[in-house]
C-alpha atoms as a PDB file:
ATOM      1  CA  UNK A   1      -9.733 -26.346   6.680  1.00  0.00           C
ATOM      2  CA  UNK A   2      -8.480 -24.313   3.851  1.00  0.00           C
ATOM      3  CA  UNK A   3     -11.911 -25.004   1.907  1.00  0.00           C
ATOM      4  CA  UNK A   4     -13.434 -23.079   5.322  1.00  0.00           C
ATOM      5  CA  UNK A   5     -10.940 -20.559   5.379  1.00  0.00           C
ATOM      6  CA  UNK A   6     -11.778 -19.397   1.966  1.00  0.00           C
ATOM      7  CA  UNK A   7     -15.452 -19.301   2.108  1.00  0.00           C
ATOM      8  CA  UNK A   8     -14.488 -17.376   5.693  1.00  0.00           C
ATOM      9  CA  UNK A   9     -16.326 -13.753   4.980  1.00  0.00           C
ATOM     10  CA  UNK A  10     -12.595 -11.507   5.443  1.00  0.00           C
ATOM     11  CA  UNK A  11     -11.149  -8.133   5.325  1.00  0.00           C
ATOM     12  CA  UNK A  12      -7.920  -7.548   4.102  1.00  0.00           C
ATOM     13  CA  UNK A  13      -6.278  -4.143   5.422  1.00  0.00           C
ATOM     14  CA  UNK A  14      -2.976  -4.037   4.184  1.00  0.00           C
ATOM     15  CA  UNK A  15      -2.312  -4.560   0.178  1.00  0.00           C
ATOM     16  CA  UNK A  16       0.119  -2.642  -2.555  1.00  0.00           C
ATOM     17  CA  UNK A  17      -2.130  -3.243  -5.387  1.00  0.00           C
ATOM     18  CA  UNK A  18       1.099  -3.681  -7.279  1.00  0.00           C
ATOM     19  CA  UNK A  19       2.094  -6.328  -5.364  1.00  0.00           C
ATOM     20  CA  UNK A  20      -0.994  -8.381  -6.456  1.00  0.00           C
ATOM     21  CA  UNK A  21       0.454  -8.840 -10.154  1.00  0.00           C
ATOM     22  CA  UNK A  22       1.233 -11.994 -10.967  1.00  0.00           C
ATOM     23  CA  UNK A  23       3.814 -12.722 -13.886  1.00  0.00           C
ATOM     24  CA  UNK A  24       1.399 -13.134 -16.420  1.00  0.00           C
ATOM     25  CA  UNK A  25      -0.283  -9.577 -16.306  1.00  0.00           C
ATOM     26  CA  UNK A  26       2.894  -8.412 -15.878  1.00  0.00           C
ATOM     27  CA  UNK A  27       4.331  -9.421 -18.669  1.00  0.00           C
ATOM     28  CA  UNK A  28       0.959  -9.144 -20.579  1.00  0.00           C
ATOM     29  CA  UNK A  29       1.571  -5.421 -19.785  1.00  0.00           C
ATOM     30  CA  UNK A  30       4.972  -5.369 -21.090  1.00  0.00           C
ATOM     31  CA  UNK A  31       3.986  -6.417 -24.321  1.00  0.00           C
ATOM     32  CA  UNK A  32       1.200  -4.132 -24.476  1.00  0.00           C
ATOM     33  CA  UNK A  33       3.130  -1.099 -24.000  1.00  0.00           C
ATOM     34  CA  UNK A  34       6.440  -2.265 -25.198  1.00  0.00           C
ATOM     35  CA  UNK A  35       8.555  -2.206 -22.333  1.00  0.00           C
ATOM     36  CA  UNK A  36      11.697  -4.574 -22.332  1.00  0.00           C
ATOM     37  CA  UNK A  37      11.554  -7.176 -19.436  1.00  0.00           C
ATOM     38  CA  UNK A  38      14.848  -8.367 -18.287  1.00  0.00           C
ATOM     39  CA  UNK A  39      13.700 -11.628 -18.479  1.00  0.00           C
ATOM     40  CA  UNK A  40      12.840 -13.964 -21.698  1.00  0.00           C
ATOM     41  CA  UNK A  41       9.779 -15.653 -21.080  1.00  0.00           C
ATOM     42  CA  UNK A  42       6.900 -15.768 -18.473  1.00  0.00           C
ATOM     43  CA  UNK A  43       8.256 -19.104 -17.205  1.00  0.00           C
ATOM     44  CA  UNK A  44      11.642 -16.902 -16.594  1.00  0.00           C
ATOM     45  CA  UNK A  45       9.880 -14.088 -14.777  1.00  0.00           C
ATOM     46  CA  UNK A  46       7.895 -16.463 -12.436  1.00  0.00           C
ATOM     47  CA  UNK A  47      10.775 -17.873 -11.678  1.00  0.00           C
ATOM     48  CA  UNK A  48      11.898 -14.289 -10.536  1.00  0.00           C
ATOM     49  CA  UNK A  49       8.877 -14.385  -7.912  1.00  0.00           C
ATOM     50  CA  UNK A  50      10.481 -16.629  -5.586  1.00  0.00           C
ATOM     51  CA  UNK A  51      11.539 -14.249  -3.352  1.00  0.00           C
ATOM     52  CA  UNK A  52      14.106 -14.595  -0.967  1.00  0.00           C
ATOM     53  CA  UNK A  53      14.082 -11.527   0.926  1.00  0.00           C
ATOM     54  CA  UNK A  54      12.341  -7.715   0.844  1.00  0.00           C
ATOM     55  CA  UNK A  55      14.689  -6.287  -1.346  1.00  0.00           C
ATOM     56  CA  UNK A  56      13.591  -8.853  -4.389  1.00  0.00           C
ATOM     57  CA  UNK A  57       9.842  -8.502  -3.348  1.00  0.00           C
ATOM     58  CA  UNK A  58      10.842  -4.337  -4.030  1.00  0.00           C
ATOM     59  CA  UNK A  59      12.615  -4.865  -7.306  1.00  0.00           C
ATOM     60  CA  UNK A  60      10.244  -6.664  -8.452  1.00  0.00           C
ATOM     61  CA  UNK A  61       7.399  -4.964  -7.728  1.00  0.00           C
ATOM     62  CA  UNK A  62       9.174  -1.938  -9.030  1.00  0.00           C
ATOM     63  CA  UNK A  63       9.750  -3.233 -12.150  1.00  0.00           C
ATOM     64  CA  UNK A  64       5.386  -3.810 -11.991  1.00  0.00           C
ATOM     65  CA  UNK A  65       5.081   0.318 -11.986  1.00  0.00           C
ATOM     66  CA  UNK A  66       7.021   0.270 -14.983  1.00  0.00           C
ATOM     67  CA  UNK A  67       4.801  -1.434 -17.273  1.00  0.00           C
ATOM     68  CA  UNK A  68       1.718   0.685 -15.932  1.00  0.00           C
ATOM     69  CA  UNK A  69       1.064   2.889 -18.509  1.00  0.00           C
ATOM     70  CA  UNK A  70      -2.111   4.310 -18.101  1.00  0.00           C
ATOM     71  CA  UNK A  71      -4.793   4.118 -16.093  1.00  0.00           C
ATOM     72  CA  UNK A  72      -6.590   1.782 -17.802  1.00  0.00           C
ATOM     73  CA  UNK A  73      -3.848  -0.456 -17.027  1.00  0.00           C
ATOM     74  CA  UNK A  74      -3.535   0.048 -13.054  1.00  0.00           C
ATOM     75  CA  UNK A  75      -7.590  -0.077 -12.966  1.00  0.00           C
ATOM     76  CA  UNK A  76      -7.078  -3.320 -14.891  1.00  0.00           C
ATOM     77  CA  UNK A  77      -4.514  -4.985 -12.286  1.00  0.00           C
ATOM     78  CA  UNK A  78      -7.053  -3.824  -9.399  1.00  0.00           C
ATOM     79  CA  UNK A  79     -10.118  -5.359 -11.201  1.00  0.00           C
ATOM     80  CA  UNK A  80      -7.528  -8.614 -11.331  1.00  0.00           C
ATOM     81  CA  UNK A  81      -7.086  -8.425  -7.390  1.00  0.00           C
ATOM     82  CA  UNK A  82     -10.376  -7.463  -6.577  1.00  0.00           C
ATOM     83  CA  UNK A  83     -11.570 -11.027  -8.497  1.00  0.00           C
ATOM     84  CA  UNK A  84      -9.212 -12.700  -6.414  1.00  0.00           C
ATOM     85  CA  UNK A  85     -10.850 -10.985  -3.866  1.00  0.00           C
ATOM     86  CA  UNK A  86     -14.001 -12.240  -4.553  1.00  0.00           C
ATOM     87  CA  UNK A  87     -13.020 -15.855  -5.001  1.00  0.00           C
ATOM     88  CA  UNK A  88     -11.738 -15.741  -1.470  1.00  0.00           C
ATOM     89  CA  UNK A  89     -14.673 -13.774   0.072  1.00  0.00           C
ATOM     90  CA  UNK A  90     -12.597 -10.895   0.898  1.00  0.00           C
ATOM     91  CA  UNK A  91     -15.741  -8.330   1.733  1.00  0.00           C
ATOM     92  CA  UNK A  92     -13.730  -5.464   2.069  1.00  0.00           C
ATOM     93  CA  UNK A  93     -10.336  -4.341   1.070  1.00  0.00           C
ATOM     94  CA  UNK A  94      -7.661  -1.036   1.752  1.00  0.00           C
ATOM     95  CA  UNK A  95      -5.135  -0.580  -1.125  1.00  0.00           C
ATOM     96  CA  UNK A  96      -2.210   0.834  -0.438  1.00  0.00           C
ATOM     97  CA  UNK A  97      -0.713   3.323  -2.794  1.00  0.00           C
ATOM     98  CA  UNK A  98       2.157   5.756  -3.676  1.00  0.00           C
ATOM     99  CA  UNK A  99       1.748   8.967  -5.897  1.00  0.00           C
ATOM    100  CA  UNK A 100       5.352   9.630  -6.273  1.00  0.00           C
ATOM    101  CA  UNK A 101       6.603   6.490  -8.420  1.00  0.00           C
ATOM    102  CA  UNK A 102       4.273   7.914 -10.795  1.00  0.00           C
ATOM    103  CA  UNK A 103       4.550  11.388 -10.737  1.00  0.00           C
ATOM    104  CA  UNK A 104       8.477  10.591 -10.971  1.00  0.00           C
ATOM    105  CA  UNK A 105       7.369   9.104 -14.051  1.00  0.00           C
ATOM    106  CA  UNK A 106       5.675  11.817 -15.546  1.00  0.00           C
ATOM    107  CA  UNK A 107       2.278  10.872 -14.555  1.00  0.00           C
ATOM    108  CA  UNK A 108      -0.199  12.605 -12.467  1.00  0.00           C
ATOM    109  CA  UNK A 109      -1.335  12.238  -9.272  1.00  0.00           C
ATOM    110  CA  UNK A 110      -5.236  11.878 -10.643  1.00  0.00           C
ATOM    111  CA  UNK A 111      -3.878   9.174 -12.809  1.00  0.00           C
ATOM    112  CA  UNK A 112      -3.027   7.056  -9.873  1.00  0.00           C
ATOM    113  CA  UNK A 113      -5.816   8.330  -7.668  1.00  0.00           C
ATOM    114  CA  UNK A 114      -9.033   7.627 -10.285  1.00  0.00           C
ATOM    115  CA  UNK A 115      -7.524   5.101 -11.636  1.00  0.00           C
ATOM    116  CA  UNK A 116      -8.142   2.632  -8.346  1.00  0.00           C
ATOM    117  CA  UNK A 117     -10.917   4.602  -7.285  1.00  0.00           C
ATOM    118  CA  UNK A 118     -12.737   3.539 -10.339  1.00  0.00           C
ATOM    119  CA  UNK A 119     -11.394   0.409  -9.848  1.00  0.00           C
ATOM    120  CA  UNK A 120     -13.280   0.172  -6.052  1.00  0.00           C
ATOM    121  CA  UNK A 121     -16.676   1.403  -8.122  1.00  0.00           C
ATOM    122  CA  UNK A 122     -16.440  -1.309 -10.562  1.00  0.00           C
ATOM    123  CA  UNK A 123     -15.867  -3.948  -8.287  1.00  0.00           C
ATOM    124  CA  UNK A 124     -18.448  -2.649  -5.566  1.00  0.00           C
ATOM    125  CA  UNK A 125     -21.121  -2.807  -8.800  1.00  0.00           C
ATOM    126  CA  UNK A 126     -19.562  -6.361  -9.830  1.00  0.00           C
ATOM    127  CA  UNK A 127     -18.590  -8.272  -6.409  1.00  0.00           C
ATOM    128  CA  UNK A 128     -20.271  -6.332  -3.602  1.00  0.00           C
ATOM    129  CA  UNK A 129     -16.958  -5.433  -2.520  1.00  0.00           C
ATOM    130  CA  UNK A 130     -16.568  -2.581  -0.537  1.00  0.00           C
ATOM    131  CA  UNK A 131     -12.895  -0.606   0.485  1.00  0.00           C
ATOM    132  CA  UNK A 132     -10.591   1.957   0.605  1.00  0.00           C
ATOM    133  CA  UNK A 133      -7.858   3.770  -1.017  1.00  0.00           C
ATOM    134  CA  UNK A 134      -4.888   4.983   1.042  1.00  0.00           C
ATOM    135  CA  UNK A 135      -1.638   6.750  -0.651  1.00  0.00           C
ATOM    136  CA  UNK A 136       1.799   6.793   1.140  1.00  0.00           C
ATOM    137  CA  UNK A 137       4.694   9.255   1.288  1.00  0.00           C
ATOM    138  CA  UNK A 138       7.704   7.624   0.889  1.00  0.00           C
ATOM    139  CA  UNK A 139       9.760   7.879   3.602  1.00  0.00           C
ATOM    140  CA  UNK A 140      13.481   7.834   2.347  1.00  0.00           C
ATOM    141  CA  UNK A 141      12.444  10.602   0.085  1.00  0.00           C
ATOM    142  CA  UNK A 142      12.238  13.129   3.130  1.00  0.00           C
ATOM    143  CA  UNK A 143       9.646  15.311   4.279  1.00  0.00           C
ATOM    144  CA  UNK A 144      10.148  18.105   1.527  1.00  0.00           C
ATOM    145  CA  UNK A 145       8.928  15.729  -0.982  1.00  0.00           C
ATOM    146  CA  UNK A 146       5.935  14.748   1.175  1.00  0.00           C
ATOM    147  CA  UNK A 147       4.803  17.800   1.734  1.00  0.00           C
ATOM    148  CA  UNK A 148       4.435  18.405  -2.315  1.00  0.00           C
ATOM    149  CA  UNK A 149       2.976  14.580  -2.625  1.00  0.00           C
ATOM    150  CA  UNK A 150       0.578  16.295   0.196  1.00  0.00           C
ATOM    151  CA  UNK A 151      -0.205  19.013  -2.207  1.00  0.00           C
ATOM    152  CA  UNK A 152      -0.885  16.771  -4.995  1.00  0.00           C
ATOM    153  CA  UNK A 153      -3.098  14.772  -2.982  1.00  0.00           C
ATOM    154  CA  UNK A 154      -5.701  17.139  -1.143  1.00  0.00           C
ATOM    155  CA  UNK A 155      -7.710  17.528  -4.058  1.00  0.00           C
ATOM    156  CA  UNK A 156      -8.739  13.942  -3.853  1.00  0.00           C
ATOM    157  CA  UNK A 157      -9.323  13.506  -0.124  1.00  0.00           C
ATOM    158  CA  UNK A 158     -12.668  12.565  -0.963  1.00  0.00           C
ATOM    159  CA  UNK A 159     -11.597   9.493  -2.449  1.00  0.00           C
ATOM    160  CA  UNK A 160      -9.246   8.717   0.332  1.00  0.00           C
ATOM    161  CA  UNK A 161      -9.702   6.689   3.396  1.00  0.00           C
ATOM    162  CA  UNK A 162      -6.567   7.933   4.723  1.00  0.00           C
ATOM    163  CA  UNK A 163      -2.941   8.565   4.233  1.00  0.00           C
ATOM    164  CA  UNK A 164       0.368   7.251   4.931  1.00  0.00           C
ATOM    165  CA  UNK A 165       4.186   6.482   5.521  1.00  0.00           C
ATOM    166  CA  UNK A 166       6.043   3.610   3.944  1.00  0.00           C
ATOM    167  CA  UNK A 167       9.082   2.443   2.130  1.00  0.00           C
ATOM    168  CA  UNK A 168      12.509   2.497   3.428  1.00  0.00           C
ATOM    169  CA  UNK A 169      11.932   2.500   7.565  1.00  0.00           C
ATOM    170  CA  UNK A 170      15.477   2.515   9.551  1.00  0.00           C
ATOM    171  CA  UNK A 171      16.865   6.166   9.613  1.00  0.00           C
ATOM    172  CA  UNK A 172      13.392   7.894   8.836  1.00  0.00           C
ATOM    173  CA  UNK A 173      11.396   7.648  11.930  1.00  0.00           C
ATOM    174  CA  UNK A 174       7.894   9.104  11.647  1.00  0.00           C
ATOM    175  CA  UNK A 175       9.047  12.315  13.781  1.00  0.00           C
ATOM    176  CA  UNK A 176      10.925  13.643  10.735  1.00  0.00           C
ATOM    177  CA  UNK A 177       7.435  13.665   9.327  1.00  0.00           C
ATOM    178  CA  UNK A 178       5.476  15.496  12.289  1.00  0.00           C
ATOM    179  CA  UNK A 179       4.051  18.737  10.410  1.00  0.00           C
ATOM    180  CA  UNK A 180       2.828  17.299   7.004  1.00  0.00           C
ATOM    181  CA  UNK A 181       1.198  14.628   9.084  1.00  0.00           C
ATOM    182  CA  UNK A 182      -0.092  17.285  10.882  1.00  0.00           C
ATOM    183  CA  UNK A 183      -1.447  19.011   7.599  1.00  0.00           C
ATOM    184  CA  UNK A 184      -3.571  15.546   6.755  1.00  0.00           C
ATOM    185  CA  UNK A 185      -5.340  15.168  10.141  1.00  0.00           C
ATOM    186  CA  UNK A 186      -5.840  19.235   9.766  1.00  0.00           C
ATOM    187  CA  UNK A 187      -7.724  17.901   6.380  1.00  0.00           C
ATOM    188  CA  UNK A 188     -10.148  15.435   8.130  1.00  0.00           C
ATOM    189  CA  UNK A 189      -8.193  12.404   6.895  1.00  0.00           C
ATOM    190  CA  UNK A 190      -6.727   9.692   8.916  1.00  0.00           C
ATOM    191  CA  UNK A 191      -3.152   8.293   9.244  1.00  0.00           C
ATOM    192  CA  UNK A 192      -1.865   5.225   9.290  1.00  0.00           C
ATOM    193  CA  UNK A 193       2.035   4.437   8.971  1.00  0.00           C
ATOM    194  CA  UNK A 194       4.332   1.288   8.708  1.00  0.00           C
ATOM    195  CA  UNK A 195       6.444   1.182  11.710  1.00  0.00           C
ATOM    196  CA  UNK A 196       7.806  -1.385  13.728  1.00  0.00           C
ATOM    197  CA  UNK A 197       8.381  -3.621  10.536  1.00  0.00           C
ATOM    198  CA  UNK A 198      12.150  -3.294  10.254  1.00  0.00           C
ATOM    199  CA  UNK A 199      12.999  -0.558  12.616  1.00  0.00           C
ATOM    200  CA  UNK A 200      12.764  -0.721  16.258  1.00  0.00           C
ATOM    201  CA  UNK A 201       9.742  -0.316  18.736  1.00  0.00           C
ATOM    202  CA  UNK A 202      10.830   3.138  19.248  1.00  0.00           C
ATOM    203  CA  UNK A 203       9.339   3.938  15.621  1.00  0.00           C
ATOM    204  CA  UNK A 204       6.251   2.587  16.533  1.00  0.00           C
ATOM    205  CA  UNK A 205       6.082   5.205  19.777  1.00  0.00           C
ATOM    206  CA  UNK A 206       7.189   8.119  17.159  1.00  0.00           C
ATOM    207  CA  UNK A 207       3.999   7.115  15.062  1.00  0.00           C
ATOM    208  CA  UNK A 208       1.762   7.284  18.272  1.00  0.00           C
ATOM    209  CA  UNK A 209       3.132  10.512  19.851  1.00  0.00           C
ATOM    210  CA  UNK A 210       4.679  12.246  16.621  1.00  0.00           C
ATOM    211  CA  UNK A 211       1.989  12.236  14.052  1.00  0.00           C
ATOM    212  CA  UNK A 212      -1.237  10.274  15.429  1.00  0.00           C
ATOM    213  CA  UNK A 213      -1.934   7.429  13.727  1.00  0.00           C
ATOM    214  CA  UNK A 214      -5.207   6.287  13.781  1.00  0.00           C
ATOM    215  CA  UNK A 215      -3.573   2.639  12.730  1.00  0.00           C
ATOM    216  CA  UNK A 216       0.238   0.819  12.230  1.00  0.00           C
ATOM    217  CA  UNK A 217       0.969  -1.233   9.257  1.00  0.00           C
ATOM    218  CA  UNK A 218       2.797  -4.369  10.443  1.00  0.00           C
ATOM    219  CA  UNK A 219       4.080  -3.206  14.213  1.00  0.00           C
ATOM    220  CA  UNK A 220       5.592  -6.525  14.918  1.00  0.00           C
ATOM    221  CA  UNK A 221       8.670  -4.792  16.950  1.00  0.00           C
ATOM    222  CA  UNK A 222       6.021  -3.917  19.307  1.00  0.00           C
ATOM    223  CA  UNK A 223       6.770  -7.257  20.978  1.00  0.00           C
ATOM    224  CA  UNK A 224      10.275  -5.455  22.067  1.00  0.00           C
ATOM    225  CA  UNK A 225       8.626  -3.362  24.605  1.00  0.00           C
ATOM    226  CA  UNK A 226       6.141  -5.000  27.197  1.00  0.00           C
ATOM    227  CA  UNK A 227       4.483  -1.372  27.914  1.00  0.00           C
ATOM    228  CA  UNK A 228       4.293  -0.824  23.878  1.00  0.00           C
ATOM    229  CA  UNK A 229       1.922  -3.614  23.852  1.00  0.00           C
ATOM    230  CA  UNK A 230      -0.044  -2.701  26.736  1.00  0.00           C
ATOM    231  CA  UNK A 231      -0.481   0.642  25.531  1.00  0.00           C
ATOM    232  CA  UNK A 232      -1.467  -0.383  22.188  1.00  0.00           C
ATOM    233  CA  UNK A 233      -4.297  -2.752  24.008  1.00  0.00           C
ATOM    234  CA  UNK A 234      -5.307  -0.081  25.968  1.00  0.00           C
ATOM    235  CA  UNK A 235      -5.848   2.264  23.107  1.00  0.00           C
ATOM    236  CA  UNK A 236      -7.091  -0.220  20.752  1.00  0.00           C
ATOM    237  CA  UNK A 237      -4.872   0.487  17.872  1.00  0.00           C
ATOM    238  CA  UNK A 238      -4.835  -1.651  15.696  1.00  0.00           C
ATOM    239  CA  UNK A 239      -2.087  -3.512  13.446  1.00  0.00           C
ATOM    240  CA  UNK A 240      -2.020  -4.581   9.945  1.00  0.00           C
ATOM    241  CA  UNK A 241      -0.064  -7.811  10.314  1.00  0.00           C
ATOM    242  CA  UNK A 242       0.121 -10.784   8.153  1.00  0.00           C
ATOM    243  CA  UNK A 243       0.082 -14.203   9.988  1.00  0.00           C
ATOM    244  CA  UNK A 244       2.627 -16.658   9.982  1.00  0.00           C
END
């Protein structure tokens, strides 16, 4: 079964790109740029990536941004993912993003931006893999700040598949978000939001109604209101979920 599962043509709809480095490249990339790991060996760090709950997943994948120093080195850990694509015939693939880690940083938003979308050329030319890139605001940074992360991003929309809400959920429903969101659809670009993955149903309603999303990342407090699910039938939107 798992031998099918993998030869399975699939689509995978929901990834952080950081998320997809394993221990090795990331402390391959510490070296490389000298940047101190708080951990003293690779065996140590994997060891780190047993996860017990979100807030590890975060730190850790924090601490992955840090030792991306270029963007030869974020195209490199997408051409890593994208081969692990391939080896699991995932056709098609949307990468999550976030502009603001880097900018924070002292990075651009380009650097982020061409970085992966080079990345998608390369491995269209190398695996026939087809996808799209899609940056998020992060939402416990406000609306102010996505509304400049907005600015930074228009001049790309070319390369973008569509745009997004994530991070922190409970106490920043997408309503506090309304008029940016309104600026990207005004752009031609679609939105998609996570909602529903920590906070209640009623975030999932506020990304429907408040700013239009075209799709929900994860959504699985939907199954707190029977007429949420319903209406989410009824108007085919989809959700990214994982399965389990």
């Amino acid at each position: 079964m798992i031998e099918f599962i993998r030869q399975m043509p699939k689509v995978e709809l929901h990834m952080h790109v950081e998320g997809s480095m394993e221990a090795e490249m990331l402390w391959q990339l510490a070296e490389k740029n000298n940047y101190q790991l708080p951990y003293n060996s690779v065996a140590a760090l994997s060891q780190a990536y047993k996860f017990h709950n979100l807030t590890e997943f975060i730190e850790m994948y924090m601490l992955g941004t840090r030792v991306i120093q270029s963007e030869q080195d974020l195209h490199d850990v997408c051409m890593r993912y994208f081969k692990k694509c391939h080896q699991q015939n995932i056709r098609h693939t949307e990468v999550h993003c976030d502009i603001r880690t880097y900018v924070d940083y002292g990075y651009s938003a380009g650097f982020v931006i061409n970085a992966i979308y080079d990345a998608f050329t390369d491995a269209k030319k190398l695996y026939g893999i087809t996808g799209g890139l899609m940056p998020c605001f992060l939402r416990h940074l406000g609306n102010e700040v996505a509304q400049k992360d907005l600015e930074l991003l228009l001049p790309y929309k070319d390369k973008l598949t569509a745009i997004g809400l994530s991070a922190i959920e409970v106490g920043y429903p997408p309503s506090l978000f309304k008029d940016t969101f309104k600026k990207v659809r005004d752009a031609g670009i679609k939105v998609i939001a996570h909602a529903g993955e920590e906070a209640p149903a009623s975030y999932i309603w506020s990304a429907i109604n408040d700013i239009k999303v075209d799709r929900i990342d994860h959504g699985i407090k939907c199954l707190q209101d029977n007429k949420l699910v319903d209406y989410l039938a009824d108007k085919q939107i989809p959700l990214t979920v994982c399965p389990y």
